[in-house]
Protein backbone atom coordinates (compact mmCIF):
# COMPACT_ATOMS: atom_id res chain seq x y z
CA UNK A 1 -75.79 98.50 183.37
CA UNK A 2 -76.81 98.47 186.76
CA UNK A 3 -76.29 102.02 187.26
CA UNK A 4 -78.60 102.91 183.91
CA UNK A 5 -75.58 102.68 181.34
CA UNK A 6 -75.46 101.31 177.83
CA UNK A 7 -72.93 98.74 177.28
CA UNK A 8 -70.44 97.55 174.35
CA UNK A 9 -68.27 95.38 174.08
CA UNK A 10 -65.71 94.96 171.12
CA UNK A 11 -65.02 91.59 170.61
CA UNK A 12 -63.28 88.95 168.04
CA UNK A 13 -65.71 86.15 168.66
CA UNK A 14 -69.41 87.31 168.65
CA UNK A 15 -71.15 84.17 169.17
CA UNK A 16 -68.80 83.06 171.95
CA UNK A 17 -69.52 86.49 173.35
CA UNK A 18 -73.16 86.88 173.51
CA UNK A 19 -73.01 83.72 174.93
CA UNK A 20 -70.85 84.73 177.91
CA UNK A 21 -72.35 88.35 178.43
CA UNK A 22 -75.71 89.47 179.69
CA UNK A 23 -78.17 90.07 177.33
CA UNK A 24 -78.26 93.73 177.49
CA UNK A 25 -74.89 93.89 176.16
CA UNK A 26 -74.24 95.18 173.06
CA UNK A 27 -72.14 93.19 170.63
CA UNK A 28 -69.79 94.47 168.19
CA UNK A 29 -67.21 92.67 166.50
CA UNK A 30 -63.81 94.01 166.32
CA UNK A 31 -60.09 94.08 166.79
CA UNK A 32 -57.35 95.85 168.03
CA UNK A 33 -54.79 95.56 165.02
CA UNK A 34 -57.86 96.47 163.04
CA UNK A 35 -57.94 99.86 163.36
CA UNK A 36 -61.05 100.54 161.18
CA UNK A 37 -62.98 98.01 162.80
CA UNK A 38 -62.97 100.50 165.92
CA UNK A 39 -64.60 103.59 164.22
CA UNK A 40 -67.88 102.35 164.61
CA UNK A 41 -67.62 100.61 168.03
CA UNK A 42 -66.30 103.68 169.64
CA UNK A 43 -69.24 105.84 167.75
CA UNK A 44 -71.14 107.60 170.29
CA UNK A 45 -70.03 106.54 173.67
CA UNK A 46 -69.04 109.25 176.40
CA UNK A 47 -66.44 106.67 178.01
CA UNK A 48 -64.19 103.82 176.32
CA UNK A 49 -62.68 101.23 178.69
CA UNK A 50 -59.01 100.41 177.17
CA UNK A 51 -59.44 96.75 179.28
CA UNK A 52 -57.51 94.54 176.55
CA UNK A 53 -54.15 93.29 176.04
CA UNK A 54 -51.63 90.17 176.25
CA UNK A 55 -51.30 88.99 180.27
CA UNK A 56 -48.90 86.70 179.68
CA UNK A 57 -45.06 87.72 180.41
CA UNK A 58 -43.71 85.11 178.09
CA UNK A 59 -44.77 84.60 174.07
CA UNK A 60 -43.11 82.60 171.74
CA UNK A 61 -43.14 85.80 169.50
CA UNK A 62 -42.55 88.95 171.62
CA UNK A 63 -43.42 91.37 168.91
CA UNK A 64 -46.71 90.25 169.51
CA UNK A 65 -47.06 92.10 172.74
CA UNK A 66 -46.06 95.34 170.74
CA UNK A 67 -48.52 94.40 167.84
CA UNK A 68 -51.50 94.22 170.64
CA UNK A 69 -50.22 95.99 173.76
CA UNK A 70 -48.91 99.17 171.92
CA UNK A 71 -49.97 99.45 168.45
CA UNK A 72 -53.69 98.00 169.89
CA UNK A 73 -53.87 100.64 172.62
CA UNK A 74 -52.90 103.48 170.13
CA UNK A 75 -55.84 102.21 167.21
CA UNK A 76 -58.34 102.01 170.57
CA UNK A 77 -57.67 105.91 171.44
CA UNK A 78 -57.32 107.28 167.94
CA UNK A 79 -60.94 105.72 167.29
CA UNK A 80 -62.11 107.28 170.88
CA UNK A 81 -60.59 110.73 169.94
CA UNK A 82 -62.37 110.61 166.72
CA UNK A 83 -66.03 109.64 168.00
CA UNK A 84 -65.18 112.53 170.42
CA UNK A 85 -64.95 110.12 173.42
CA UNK A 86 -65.00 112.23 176.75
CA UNK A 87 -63.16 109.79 178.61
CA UNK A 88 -60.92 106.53 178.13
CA UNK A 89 -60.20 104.50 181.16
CA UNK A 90 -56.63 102.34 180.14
CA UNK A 91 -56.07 99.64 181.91
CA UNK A 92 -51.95 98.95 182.58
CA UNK A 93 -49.97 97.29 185.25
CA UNK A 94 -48.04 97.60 188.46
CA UNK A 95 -44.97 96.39 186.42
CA UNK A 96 -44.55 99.87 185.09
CA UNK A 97 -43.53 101.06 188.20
CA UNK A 98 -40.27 100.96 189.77
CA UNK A 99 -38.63 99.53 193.18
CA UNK A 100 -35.79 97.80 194.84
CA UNK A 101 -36.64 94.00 195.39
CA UNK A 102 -38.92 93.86 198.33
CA UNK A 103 -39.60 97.66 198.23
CA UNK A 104 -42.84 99.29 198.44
CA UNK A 105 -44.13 101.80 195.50
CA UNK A 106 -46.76 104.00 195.07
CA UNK A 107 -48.17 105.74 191.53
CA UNK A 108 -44.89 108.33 192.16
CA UNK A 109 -42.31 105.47 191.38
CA UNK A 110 -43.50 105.31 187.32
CA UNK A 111 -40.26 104.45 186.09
CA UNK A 112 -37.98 106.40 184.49
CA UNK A 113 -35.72 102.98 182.38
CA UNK A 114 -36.76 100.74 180.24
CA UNK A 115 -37.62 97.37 182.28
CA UNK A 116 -36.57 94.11 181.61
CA UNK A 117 -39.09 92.08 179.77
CA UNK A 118 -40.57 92.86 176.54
CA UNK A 119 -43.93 92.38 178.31
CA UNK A 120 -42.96 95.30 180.90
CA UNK A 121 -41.25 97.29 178.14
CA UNK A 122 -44.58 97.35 176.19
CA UNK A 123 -47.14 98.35 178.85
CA UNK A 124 -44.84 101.19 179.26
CA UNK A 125 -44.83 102.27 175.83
CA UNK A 126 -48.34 101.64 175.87
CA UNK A 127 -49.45 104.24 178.44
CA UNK A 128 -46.91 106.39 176.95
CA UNK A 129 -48.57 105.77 173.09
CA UNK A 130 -51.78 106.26 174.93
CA UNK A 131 -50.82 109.66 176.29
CA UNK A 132 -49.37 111.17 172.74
CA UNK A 133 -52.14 109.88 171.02
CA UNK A 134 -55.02 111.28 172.93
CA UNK A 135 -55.28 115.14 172.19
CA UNK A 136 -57.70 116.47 174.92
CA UNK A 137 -59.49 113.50 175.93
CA UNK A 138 -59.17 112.62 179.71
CA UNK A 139 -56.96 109.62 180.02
CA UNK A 140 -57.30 107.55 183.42
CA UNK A 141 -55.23 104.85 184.19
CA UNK A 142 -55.90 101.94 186.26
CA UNK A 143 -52.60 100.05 187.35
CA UNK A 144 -53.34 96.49 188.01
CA UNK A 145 -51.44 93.69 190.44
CA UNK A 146 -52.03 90.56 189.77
CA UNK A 147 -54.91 89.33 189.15
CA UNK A 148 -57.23 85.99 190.10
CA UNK A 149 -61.09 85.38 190.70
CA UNK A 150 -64.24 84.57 188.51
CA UNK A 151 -64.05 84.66 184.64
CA UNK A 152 -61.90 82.84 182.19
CA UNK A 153 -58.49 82.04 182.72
CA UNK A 154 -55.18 82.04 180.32
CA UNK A 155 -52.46 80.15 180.47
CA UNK A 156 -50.38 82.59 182.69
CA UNK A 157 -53.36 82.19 185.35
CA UNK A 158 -53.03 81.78 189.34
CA UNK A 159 -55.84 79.41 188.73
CA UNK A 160 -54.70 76.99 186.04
CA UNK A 161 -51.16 77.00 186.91
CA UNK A 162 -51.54 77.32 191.10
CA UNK A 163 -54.94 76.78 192.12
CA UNK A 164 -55.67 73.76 190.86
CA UNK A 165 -52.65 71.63 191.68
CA UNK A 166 -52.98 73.16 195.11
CA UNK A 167 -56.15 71.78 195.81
CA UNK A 168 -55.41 67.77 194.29
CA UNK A 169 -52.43 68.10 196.58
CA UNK A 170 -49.99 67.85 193.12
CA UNK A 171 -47.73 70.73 193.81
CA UNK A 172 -44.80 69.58 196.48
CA UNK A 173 -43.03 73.23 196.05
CA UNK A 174 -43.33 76.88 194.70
CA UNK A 175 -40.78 79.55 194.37
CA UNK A 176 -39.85 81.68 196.42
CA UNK A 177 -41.42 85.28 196.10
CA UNK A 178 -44.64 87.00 195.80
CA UNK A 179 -46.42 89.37 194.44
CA UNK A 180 -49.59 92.25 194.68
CA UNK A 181 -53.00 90.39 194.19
CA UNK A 182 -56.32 91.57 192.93
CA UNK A 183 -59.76 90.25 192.89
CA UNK A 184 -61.78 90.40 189.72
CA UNK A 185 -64.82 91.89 190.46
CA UNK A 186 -63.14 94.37 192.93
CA UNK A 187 -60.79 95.38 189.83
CA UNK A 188 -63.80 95.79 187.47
CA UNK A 189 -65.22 98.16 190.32
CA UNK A 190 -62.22 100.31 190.68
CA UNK A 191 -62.36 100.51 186.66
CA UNK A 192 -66.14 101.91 186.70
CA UNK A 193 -64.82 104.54 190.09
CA UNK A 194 -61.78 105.26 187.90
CA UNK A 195 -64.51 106.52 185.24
CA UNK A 196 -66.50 108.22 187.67
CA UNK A 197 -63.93 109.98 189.85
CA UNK A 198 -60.50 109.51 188.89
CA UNK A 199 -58.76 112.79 187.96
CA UNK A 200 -57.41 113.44 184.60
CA UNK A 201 -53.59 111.88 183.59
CA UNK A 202 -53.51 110.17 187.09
CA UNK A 203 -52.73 106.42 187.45
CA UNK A 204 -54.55 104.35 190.17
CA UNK A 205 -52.95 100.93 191.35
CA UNK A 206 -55.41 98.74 192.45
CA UNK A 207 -54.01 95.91 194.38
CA UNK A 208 -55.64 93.86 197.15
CA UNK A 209 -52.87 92.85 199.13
CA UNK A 210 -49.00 91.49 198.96
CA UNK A 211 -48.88 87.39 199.22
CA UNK A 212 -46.07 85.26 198.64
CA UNK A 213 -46.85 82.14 196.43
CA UNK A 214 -46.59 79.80 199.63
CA UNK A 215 -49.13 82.37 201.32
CA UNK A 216 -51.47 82.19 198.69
CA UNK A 217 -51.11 77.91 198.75
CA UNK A 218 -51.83 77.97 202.03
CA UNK A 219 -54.47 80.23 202.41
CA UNK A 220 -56.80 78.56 199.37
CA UNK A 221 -56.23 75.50 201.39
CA UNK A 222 -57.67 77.10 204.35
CA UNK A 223 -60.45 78.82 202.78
CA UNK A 224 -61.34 74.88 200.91
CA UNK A 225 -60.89 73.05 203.74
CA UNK A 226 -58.92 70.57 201.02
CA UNK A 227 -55.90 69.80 198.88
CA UNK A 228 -52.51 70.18 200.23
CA UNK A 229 -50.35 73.17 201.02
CA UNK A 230 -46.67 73.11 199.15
CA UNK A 231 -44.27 72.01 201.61
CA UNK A 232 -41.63 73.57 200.86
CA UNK A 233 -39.93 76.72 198.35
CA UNK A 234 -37.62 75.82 195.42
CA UNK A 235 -34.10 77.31 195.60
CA UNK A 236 -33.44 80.37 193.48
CA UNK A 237 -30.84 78.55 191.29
CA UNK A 238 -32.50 75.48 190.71
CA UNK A 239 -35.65 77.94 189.41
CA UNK A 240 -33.37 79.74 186.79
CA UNK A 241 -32.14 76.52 185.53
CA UNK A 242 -36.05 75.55 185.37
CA UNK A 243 -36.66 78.42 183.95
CA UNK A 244 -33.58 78.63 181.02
CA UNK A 245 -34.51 74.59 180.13
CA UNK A 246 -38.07 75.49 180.27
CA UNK A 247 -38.00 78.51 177.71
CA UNK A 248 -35.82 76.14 175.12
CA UNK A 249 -38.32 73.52 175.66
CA UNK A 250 -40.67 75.82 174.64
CA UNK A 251 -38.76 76.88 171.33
CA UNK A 252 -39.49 73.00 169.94
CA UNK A 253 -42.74 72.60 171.24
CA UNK A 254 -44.17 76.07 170.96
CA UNK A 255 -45.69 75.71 174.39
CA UNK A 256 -45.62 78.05 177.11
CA UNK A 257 -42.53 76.88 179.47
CA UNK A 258 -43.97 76.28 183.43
CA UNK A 259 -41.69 79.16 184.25
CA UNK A 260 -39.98 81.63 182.22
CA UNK A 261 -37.02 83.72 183.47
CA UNK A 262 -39.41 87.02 183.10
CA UNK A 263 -41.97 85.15 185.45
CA UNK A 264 -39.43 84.47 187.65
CA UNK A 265 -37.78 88.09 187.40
CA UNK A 266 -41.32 89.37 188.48
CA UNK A 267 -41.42 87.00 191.39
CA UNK A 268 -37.71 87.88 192.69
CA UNK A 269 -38.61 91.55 192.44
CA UNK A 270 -41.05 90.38 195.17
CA UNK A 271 -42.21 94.73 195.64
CA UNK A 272 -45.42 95.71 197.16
CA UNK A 273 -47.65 98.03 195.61
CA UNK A 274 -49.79 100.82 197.59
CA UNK A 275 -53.19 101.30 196.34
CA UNK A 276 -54.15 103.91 199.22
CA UNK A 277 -54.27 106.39 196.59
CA UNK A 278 -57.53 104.86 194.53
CA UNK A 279 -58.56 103.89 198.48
CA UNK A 280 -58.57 107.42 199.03
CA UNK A 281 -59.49 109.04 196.07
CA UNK A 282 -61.88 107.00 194.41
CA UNK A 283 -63.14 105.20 197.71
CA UNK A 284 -62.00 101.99 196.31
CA UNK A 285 -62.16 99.24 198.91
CA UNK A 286 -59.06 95.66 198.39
CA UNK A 287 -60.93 92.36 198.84
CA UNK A 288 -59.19 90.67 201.38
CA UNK A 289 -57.32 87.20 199.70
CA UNK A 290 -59.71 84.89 201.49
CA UNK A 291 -62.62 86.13 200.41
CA UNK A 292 -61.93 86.38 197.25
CA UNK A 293 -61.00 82.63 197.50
CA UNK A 294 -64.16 82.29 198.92
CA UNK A 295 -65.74 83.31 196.13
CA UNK A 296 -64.13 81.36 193.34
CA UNK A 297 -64.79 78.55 195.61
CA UNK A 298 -68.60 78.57 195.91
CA UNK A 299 -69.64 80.48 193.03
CA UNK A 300 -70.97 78.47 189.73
CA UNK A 301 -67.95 80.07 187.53
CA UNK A 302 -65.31 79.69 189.96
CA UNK A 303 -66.78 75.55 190.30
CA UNK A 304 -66.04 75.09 186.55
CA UNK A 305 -62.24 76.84 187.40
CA UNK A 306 -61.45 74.74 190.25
């Protein structure tokens, strides 16, 4: 908007929407699995933003992340192909690249298997679905790490399920492992450069920095000047047993387990991803992990989060 552009966003919940978005937004409801519900929210725009999708890595119901991840990404671009969209900007994830455990990757490792979690498995198909789907519209995809910051957070979260216990001091131990981080609003930029100057069919990975669990503990810590570091990292087997108990747990109460064994997969794979391609190409610039901390610390949202 800033930069003289008309906005709209697709959403399920209007009211809930125009209450969370700037006025100048427009509103449209819509979903996803509804495929006709797109038509007219993709209706004269010159570039869609592909920005939805399940972040969790564990559901109850996996076929869910195919019904929204896949089949939703494939409604979104056959609706943008049909308004005659010039561009669509998907957003995917740094899991559908691949690496030996504690090995660095760049946007060449897009791997060639079918990963290990039905989470991973359907971003891939996704971008793939994406890629069949769109004709001769430019595709751009932005690759995401993990991400924290401002905004409103799910149950998979680094805020709800780390940040908080962190800072009452309720969190003795974390595993061991870490992952890529990204900051919200620097990810939202590197979505609008991706539209502006990202080249056609490329991917862009836009991660911050690498940071262990125990890294990230301490460094909110720092940056608060409160709550209480973990003191120590939970052994690896005493994690998969956490994580197998949690996910039967989870069967009979239909709540998310604290760990699942595809959380903890992610965190043993403990790669690092190498964004110096959207640095270079699209002049992207990582926010460093204590600022962002910073931010979510003193800004009104991040007071309500924390």
């Amino acid at each position: 908007m800033r930069a003289g552009h008309k906005v709209r966003a697709v959403v399920r919940d209007v009211i809930r929407a125009r209450a969370a978005l700037p006025p100048e937004v427009e509103v449209v409801p819509g979903d996803v699995t509804d495929a006709p519900s797109l038509t007219e929210a993709c209706d004269g725009c010159e570039i869609v933003y592909n920005a939805m999708g399940v972040p969790e890595q564990w559901l109850a119901d996996p076929a869910l992340f195919v019904q929204i991840n896949v089949q939703g990404s494939v409604n979104i671009t056959r609706a943008a192909v049909a308004a005659g969209v010039k561009r669509l900007v998907h957003t995917s994830t740094i899991d559908v690249f691949a690496a030996p455990p504690g090995g660095r990757f760049d946007e060449t490792n897009l791997a060639g298997h079918a990963k290990g979690t039905a989470y991973e498995r359907s971003k891939q198909q996704a971008e793939q679905a994406v890629i069949e789907t769109a004709g001769t519209m430019e595709i751009v995809f932005v690759n995401l790490a993990t991400v924290y910051g401002l905004g409103p957070t799910g149950n998979a979260s680094l805020e709800s399920r780390m940040f908080r216990p962190v800072l009452r001091g309720t969190l003795p131990a974390v595993p061991a492992g870490g992952f890529g981080v990204v900051f919200t609003e620097g990810q939202a930029l590197g979505h609008l450069l991706a539209a502006e100057r990202g080249r056609p069919g490329e991917r862009y990975i836009l991660c911050d920095e690498y940071a262990t669990l125990m890294h990230i503990a301490r460094t909110l810590t720092e940056v608060a000047g409160r709550g209480r570091a973990p003191l120590t990292t939970v052994p690896a087997p005493l994690m998969s047993l956490a994580a197998t108990v949690g996910e039967l747990t989870a069967k009979v109460t239909h709540r998310p387990p604290p760990i699942a064994r595809c959380q903890l997969q992610y965190l043993r794979w403990n790669a690092v991803p190498d964004s110096s391609k959207a640095q270079k190409e699209l002049d992207w610039h990582p926010t460093p992990l204590a600022a962002g901390l910073h931010r979510i610390l003193t800004e009104a949202g991040g007071k309500s989060v924390l």
